[in-house]
C-alpha atoms as a PDB file:
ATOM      1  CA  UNK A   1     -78.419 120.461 122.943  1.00  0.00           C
ATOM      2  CA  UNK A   2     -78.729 123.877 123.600  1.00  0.00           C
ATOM      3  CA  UNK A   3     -81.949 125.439 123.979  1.00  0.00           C
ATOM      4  CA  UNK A   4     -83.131 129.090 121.948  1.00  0.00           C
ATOM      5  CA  UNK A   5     -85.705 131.095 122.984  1.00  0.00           C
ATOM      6  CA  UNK A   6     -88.341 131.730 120.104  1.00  0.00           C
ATOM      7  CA  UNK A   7     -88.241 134.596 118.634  1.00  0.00           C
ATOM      8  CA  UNK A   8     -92.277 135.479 117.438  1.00  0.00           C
ATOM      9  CA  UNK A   9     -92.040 137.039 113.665  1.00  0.00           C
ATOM     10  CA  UNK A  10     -95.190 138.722 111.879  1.00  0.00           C
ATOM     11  CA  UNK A  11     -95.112 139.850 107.942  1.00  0.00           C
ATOM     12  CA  UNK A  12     -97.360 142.914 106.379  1.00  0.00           C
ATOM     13  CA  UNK A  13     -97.417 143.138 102.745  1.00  0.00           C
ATOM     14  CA  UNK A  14     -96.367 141.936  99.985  1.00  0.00           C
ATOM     15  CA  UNK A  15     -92.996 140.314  99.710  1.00  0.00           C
ATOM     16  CA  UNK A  16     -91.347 139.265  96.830  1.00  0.00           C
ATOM     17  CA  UNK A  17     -91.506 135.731  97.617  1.00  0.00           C
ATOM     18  CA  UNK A  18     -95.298 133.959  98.454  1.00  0.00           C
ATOM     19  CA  UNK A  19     -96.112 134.246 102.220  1.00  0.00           C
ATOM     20  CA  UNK A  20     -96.755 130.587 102.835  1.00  0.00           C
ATOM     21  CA  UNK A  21     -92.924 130.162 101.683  1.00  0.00           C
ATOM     22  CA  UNK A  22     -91.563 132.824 103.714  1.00  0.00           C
ATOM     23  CA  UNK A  23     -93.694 132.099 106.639  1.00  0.00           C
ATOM     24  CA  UNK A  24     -91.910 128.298 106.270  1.00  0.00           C
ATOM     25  CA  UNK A  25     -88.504 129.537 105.913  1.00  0.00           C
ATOM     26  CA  UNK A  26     -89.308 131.972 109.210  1.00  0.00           C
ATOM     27  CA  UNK A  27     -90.166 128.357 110.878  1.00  0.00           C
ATOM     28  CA  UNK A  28     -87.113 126.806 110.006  1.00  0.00           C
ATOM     29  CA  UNK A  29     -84.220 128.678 111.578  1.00  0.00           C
ATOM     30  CA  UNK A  30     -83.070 127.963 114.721  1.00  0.00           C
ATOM     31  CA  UNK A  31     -85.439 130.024 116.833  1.00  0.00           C
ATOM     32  CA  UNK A  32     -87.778 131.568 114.514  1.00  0.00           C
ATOM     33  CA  UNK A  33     -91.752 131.380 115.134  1.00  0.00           C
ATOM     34  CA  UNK A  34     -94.251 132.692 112.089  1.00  0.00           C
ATOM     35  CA  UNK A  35     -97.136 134.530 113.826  1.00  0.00           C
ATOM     36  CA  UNK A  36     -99.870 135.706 111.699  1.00  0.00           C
ATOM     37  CA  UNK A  37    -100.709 138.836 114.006  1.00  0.00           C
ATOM     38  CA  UNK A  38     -98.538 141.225 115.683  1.00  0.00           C
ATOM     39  CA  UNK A  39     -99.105 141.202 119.656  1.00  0.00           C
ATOM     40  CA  UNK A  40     -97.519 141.668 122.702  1.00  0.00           C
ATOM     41  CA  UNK A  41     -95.383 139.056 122.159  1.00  0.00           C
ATOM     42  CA  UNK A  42     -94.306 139.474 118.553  1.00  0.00           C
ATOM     43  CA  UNK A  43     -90.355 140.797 118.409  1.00  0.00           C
ATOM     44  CA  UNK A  44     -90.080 141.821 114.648  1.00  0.00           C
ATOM     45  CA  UNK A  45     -92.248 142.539 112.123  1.00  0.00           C
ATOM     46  CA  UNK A  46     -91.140 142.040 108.497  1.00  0.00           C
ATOM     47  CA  UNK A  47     -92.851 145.355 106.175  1.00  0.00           C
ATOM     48  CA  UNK A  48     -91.526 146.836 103.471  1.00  0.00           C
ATOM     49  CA  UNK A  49     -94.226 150.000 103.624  1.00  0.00           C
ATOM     50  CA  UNK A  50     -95.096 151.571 106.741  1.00  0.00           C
ATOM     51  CA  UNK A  51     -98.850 152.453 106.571  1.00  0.00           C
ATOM     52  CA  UNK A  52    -100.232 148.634 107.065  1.00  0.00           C
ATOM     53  CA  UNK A  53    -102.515 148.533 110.207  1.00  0.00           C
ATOM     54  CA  UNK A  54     -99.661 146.050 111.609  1.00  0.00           C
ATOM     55  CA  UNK A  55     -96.794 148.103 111.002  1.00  0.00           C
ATOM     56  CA  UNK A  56     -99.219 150.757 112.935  1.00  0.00           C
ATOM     57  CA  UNK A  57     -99.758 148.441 115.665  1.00  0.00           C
ATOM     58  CA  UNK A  58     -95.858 147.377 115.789  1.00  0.00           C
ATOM     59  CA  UNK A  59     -95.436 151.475 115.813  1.00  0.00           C
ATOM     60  CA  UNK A  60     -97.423 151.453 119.111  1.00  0.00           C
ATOM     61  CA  UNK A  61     -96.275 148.425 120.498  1.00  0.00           C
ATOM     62  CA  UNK A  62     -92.398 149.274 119.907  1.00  0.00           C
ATOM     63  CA  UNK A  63     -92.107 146.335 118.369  1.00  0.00           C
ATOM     64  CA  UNK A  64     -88.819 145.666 115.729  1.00  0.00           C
ATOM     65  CA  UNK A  65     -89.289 146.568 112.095  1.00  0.00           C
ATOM     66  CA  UNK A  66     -87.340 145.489 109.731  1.00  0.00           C
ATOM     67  CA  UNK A  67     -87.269 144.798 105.868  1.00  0.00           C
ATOM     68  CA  UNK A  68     -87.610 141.569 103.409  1.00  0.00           C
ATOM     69  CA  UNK A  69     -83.593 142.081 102.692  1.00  0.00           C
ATOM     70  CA  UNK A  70     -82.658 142.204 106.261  1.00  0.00           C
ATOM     71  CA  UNK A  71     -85.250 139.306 106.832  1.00  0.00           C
ATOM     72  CA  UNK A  72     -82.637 137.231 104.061  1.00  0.00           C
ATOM     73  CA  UNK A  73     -79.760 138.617 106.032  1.00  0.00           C
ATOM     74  CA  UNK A  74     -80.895 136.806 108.893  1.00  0.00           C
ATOM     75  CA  UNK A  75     -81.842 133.856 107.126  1.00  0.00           C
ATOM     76  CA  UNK A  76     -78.232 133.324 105.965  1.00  0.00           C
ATOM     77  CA  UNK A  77     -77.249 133.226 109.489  1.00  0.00           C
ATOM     78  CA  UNK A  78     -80.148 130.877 110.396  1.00  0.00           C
ATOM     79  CA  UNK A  79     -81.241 132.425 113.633  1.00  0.00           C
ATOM     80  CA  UNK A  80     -82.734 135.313 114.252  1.00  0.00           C
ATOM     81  CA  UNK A  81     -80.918 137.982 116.743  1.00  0.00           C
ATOM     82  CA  UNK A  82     -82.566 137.840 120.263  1.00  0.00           C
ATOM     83  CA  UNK A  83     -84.218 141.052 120.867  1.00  0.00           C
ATOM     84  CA  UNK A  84     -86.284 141.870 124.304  1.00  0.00           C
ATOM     85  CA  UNK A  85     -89.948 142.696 123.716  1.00  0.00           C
ATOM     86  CA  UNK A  86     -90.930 145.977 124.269  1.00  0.00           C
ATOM     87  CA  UNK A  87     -91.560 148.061 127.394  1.00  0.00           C
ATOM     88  CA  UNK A  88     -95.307 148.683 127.217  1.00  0.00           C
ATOM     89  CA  UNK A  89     -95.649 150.411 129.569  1.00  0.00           C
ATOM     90  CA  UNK A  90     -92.997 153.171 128.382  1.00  0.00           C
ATOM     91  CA  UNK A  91     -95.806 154.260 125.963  1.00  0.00           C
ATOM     92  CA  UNK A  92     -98.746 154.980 128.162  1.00  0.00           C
ATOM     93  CA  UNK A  93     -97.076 156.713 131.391  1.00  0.00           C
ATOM     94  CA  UNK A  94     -99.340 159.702 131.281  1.00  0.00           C
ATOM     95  CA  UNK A  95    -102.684 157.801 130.051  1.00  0.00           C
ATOM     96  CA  UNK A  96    -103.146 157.976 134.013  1.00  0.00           C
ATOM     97  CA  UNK A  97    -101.867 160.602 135.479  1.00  0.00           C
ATOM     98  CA  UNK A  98    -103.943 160.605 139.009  1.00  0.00           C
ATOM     99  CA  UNK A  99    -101.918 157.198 139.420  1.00  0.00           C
ATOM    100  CA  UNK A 100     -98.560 156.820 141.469  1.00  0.00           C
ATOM    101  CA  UNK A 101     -96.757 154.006 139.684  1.00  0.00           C
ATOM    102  CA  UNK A 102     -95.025 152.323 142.175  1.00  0.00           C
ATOM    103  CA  UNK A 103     -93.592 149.434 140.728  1.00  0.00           C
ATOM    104  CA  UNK A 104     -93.288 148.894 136.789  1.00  0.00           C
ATOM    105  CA  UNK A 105     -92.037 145.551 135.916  1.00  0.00           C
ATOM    106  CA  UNK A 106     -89.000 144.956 133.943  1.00  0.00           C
ATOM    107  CA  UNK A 107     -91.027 141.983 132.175  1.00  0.00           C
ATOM    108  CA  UNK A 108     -94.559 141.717 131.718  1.00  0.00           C
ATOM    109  CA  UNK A 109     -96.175 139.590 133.824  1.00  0.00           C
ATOM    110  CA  UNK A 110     -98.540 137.463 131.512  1.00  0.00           C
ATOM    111  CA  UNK A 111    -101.348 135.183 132.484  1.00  0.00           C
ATOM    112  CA  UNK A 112    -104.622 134.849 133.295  1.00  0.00           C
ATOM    113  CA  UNK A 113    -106.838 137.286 135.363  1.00  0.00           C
ATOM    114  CA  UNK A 114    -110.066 136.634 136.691  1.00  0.00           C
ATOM    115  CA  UNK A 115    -111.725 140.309 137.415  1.00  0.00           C
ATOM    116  CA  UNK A 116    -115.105 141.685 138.712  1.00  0.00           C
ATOM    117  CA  UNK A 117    -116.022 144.826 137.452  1.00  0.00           C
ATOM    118  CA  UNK A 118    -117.806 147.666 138.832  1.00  0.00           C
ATOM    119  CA  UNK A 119    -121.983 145.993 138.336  1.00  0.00           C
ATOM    120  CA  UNK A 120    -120.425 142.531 139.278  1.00  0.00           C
ATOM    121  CA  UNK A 121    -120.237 140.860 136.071  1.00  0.00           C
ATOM    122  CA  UNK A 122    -117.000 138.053 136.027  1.00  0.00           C
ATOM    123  CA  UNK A 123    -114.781 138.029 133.217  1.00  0.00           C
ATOM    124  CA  UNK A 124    -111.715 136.016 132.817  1.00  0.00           C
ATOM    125  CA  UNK A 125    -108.851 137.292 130.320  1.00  0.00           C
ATOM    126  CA  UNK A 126    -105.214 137.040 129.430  1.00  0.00           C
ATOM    127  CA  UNK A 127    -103.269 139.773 129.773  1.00  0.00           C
ATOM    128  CA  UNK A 128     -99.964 141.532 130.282  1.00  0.00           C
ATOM    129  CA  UNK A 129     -99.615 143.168 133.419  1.00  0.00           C
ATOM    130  CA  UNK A 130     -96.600 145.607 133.088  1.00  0.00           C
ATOM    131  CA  UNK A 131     -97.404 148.020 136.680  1.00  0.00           C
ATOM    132  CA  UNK A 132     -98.764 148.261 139.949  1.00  0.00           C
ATOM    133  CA  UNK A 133     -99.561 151.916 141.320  1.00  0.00           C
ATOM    134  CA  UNK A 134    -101.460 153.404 143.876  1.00  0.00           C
ATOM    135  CA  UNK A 135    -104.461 156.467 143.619  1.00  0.00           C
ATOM    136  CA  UNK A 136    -106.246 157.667 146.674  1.00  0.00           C
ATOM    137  CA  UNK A 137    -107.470 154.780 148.880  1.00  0.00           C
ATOM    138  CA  UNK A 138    -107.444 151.993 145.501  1.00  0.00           C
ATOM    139  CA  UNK A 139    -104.367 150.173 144.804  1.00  0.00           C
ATOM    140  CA  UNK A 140    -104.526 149.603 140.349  1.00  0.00           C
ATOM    141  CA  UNK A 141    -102.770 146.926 138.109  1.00  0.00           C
ATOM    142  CA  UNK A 142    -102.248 147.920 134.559  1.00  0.00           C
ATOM    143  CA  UNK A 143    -101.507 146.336 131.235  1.00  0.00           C
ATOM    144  CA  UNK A 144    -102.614 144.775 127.998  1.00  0.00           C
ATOM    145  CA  UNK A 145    -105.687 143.242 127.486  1.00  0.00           C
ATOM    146  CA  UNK A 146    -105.455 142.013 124.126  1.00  0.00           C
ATOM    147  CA  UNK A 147    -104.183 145.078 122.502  1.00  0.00           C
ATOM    148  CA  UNK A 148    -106.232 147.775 124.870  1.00  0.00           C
ATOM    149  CA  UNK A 149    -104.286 148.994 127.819  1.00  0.00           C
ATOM    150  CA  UNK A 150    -106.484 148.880 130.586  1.00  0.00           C
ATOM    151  CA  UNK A 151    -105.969 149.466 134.488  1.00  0.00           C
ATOM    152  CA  UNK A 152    -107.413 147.240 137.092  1.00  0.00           C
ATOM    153  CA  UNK A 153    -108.220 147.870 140.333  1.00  0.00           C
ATOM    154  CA  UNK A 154    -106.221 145.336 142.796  1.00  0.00           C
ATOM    155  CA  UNK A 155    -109.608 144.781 145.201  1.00  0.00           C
ATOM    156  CA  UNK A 156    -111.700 143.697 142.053  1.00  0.00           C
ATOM    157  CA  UNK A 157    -108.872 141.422 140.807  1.00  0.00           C
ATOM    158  CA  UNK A 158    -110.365 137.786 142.357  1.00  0.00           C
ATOM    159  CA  UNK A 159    -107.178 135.723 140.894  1.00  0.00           C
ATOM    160  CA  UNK A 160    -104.220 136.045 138.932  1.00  0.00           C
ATOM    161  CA  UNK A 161    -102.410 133.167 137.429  1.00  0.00           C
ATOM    162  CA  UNK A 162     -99.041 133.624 135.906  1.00  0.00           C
ATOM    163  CA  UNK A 163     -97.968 132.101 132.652  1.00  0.00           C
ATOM    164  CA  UNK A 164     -94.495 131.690 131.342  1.00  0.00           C
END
């Protein structure tokens, strides 16, 4: 049996059908996956208006948009067209400009990072590392945390486990 790769789909708005129903029918194709919030990992969003805080979010994220009547288009065909996720990091180049990004992944690397920060205080997150650059004498990851993009600096970084 051949094997699809989920495709993650959020919904803003009303629709003209009840959510819960829509949500179902998402779940049912071949490779669909109903997510209630749009992340890094979300590959359409259904909207029919534009000013939601998640079609805001997709906006930043690059993340598909499309309507409730191609949303029926796709559920004629029962799968839903594979679609990359976005490039983060094509967003935020000049957030950090004193950095020399050596190396920006085609992929983000997801998983979890345990980090010490700059009083010594632990913290261990999940996040989406999307480059690797270098400024002055500190070598700096950067990425999502959660929806922030944050950099971290390589010599604080204590482990990094990769997800798939």
């Amino acid at each position: 049996m051949e094997e699809f790769m989920k495709i993650n789909v959020a919904i803003t708005g009303t629709l003209s059908e009840p959510r819960s129903k829509v949500a179902k029918r998402i779940n049912e194709t071949t490779n669909g996956c109903f997510v209630e919030s749009v992340t890094l990992s979300t590959h359409y969003l259904v909207c029919e208006k534009h000013d939601s805080k998640k079609a805001r979010k997709a906006a930043q994220y690059g993340t598909a948009v499309i309507s409730e009547a191609e949303l029926k288009s796709i559920f004629e065909l029962n799968t839903f067209p594979a679609i990359a996720l976005p490039d983060y990091l094509i967003h935020r180049p000049n957030n950090f400009p004193e950095i020399m990004w050596n190396d920006i992944y085609g992929d983000a690397r997801v998983g979890m990072l345990t980090y010490r920060d700059a009083d010594g205080n632990y913290s261990i997150r999940t996040v989406a590392l999307t480059a690797s650059g270098i400024s002055g004498q500190h070598e700096w990851f950067a990425g999502y945390d959660g929806d922030r993009f944050k950099t971290f600096r390589h010599d604080r970084v204590i482990s990094f486990e990769r997800r798939v």
